[in-house]
N, C-alpha and C. Protein backbone atom coordinates (compact mmCIF):
# COMPACT_ATOMS: atom_id res chain seq x y z
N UNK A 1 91.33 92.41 110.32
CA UNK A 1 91.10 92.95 111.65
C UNK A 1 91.32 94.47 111.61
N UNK A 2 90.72 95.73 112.25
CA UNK A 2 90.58 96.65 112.03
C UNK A 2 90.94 97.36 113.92
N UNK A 3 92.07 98.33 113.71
CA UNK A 3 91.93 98.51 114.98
C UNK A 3 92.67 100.40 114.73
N UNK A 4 92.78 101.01 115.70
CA UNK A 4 93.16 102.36 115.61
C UNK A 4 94.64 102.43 115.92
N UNK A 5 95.56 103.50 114.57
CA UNK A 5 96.52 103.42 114.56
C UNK A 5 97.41 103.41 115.90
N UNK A 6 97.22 103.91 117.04
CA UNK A 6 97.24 104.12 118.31
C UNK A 6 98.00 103.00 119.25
N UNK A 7 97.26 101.57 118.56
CA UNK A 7 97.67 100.33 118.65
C UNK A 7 98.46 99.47 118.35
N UNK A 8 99.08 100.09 117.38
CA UNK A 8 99.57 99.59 116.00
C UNK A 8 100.95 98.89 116.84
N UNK A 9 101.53 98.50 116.66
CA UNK A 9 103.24 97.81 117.10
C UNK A 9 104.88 98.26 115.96
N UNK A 10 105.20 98.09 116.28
CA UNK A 10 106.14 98.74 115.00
C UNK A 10 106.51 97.75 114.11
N UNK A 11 106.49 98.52 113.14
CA UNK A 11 106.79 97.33 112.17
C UNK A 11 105.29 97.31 111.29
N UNK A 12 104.22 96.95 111.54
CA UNK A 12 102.73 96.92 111.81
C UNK A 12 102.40 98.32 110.35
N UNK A 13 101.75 97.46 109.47
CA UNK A 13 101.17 98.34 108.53
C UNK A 13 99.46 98.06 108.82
N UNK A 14 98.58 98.77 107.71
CA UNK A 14 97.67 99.00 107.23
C UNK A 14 96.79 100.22 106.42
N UNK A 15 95.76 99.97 106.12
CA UNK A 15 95.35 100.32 105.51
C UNK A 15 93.93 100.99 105.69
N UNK A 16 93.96 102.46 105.61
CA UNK A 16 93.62 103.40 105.79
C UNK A 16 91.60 103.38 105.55
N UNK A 17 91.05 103.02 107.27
CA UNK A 17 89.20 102.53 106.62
C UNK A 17 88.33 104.22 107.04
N UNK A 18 89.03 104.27 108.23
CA UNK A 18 88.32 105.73 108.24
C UNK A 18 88.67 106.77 109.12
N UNK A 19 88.54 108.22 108.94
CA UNK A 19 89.17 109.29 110.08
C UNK A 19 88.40 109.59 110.47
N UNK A 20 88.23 109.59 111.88
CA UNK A 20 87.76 110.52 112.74
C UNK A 20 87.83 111.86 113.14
N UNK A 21 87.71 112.24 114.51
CA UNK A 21 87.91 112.75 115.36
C UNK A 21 87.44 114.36 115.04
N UNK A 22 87.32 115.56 115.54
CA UNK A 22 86.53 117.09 115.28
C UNK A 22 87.38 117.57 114.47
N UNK A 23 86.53 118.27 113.97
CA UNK A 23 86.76 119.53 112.44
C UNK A 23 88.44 119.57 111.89
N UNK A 24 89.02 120.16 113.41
CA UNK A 24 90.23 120.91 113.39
C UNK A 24 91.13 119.39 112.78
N UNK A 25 91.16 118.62 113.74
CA UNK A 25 91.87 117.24 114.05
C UNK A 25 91.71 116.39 112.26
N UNK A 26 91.06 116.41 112.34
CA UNK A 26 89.97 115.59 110.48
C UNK A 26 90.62 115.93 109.63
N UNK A 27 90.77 117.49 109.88
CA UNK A 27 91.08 118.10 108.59
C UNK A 27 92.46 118.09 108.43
N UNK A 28 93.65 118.56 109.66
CA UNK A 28 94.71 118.06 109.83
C UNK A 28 95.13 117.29 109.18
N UNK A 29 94.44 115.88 109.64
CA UNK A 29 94.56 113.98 108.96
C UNK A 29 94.59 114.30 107.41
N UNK A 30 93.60 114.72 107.02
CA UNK A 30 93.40 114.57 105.25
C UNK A 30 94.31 116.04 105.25
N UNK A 31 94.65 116.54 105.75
CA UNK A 31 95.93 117.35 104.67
C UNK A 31 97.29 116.86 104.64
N UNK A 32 97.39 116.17 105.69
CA UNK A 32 98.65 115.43 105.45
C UNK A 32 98.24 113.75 104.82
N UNK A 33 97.61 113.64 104.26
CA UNK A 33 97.32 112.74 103.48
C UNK A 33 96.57 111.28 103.75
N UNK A 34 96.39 111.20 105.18
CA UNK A 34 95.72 110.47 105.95
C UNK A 34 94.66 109.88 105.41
N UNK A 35 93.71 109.34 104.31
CA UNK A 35 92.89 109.61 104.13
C UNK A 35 91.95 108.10 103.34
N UNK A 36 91.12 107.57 103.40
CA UNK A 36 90.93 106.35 103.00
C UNK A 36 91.26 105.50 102.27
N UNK A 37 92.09 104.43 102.21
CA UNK A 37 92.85 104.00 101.16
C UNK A 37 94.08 103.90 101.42
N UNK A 38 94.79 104.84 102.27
CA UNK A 38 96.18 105.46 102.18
C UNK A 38 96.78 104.09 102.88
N UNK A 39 97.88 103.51 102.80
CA UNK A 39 98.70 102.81 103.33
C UNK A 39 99.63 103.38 104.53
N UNK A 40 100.02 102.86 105.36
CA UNK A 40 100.47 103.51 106.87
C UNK A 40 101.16 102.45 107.44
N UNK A 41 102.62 102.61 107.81
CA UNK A 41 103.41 101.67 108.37
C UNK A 41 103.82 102.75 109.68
N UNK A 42 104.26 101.78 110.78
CA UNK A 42 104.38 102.71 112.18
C UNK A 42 105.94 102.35 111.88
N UNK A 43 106.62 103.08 111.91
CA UNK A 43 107.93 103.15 111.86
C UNK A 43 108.43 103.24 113.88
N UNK A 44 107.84 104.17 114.18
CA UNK A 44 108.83 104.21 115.65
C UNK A 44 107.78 104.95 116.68
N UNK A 45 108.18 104.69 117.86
CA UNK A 45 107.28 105.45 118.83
C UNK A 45 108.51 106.04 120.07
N UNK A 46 108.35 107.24 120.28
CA UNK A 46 109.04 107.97 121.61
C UNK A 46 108.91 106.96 122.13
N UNK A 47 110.01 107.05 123.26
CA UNK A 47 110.50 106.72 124.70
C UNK A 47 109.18 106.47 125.30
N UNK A 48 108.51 107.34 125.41
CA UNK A 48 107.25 107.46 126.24
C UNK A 48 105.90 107.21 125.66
N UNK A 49 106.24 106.67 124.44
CA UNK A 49 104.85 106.59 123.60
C UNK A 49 104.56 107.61 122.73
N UNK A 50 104.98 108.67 123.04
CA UNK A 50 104.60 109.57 121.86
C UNK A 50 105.59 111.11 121.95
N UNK A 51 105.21 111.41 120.67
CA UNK A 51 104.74 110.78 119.15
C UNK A 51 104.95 109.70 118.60
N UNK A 52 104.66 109.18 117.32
CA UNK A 52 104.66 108.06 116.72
C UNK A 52 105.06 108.35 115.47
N UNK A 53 105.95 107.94 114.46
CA UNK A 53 106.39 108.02 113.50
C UNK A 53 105.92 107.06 112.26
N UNK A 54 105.53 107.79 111.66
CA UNK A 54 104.57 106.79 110.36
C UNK A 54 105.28 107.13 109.28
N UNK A 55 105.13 106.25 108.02
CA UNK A 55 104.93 106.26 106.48
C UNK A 55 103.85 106.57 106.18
N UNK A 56 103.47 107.34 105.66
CA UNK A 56 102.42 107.63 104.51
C UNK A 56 102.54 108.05 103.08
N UNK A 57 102.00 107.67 102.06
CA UNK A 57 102.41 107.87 100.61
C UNK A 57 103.58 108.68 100.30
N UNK A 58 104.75 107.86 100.67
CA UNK A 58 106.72 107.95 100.45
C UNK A 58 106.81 108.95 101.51
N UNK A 59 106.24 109.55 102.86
CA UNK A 59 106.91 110.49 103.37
C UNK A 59 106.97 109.98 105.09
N UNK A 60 107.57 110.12 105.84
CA UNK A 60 108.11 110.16 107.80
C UNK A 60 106.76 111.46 108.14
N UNK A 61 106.27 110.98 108.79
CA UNK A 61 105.32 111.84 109.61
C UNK A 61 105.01 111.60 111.11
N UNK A 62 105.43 112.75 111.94
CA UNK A 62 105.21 112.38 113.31
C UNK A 62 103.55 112.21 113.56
N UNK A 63 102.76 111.83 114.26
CA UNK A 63 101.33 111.86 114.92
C UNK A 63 101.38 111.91 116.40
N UNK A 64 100.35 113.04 117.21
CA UNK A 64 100.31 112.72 118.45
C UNK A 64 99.49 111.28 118.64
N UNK A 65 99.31 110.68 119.88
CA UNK A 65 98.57 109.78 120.28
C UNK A 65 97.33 110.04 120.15
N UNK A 66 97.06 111.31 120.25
CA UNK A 66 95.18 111.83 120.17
C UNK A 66 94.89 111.93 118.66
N UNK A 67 95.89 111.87 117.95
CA UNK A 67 95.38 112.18 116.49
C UNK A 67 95.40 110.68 116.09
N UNK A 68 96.14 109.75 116.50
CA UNK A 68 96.48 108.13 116.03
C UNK A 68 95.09 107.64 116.63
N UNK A 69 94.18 108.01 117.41
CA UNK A 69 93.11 107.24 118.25
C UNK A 69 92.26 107.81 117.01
N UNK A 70 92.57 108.70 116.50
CA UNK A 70 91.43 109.18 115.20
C UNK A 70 91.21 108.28 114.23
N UNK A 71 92.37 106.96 113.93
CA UNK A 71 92.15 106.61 112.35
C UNK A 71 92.31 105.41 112.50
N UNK A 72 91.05 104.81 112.03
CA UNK A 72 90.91 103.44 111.92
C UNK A 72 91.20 102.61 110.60
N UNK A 73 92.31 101.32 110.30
CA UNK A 73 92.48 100.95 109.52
C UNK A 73 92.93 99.67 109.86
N UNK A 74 92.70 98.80 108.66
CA UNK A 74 92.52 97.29 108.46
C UNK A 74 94.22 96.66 108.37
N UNK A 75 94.01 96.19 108.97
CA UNK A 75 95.75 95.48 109.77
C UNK A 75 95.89 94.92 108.32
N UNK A 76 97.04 94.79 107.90
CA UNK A 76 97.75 94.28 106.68
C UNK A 76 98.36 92.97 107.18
N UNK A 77 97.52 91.57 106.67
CA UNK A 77 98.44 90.40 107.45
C UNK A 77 99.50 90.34 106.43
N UNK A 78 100.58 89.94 107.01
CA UNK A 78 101.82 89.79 105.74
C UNK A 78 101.95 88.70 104.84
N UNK A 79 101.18 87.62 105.60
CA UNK A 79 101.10 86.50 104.90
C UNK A 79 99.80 86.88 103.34
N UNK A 80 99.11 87.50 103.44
CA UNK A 80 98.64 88.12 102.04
C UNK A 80 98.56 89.15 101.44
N UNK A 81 99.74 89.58 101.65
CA UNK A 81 100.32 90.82 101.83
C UNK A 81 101.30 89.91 100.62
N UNK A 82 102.28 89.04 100.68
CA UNK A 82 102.96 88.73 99.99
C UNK A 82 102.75 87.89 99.28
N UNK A 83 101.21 87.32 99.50
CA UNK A 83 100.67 86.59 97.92
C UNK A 83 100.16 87.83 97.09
N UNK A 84 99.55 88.76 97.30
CA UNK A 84 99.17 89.69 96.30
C UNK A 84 100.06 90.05 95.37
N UNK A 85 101.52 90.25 95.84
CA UNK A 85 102.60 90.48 95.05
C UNK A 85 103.04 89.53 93.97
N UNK A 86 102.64 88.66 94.41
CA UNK A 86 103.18 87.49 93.22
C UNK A 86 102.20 87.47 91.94
């Protein structure tokens, strides 16, 4: 299932299908590493919703809400999530 980080619940990983959003915003995403492929766990969200606190390849990164509506990625079910490991 594929939905925008925006949505995400905590706890809630996946995996990185595509970035959006204009020039400035895009480019932002892929410099902090955002970028197809990348793995992304939502660690925490403000009081109020935002910012949002992510994992991305070993590092804590805040995101506004307008930049999380940018990136679409494929929900990680856990249940094969933890057969792959074996």
């Amino acid at each position: 299932m594929q939905k925008t980080l925006d949505k995400f619940v905590i706890g809630e990983s996946g995996v990185v299908k595509s970035v959006g959003g204009e020039g400035k915003i895009k480019r932002r995403l892929f410099d902090m590493g955002i970028t197809p492929g990348a793995e992304i766990l939502l660690r925490k969200r403000a009081p109020l919703g935002d910012p949002l606190e992510i994992t991305v390849r070993g590092y804590e990164l805040s995101l506004r809400i307008t930049e999380a509506q940018c990136v679409v990625l494929e929900v990680r079910d856990e249940t094969t999530a933890g057969e792959a490991k074996q």
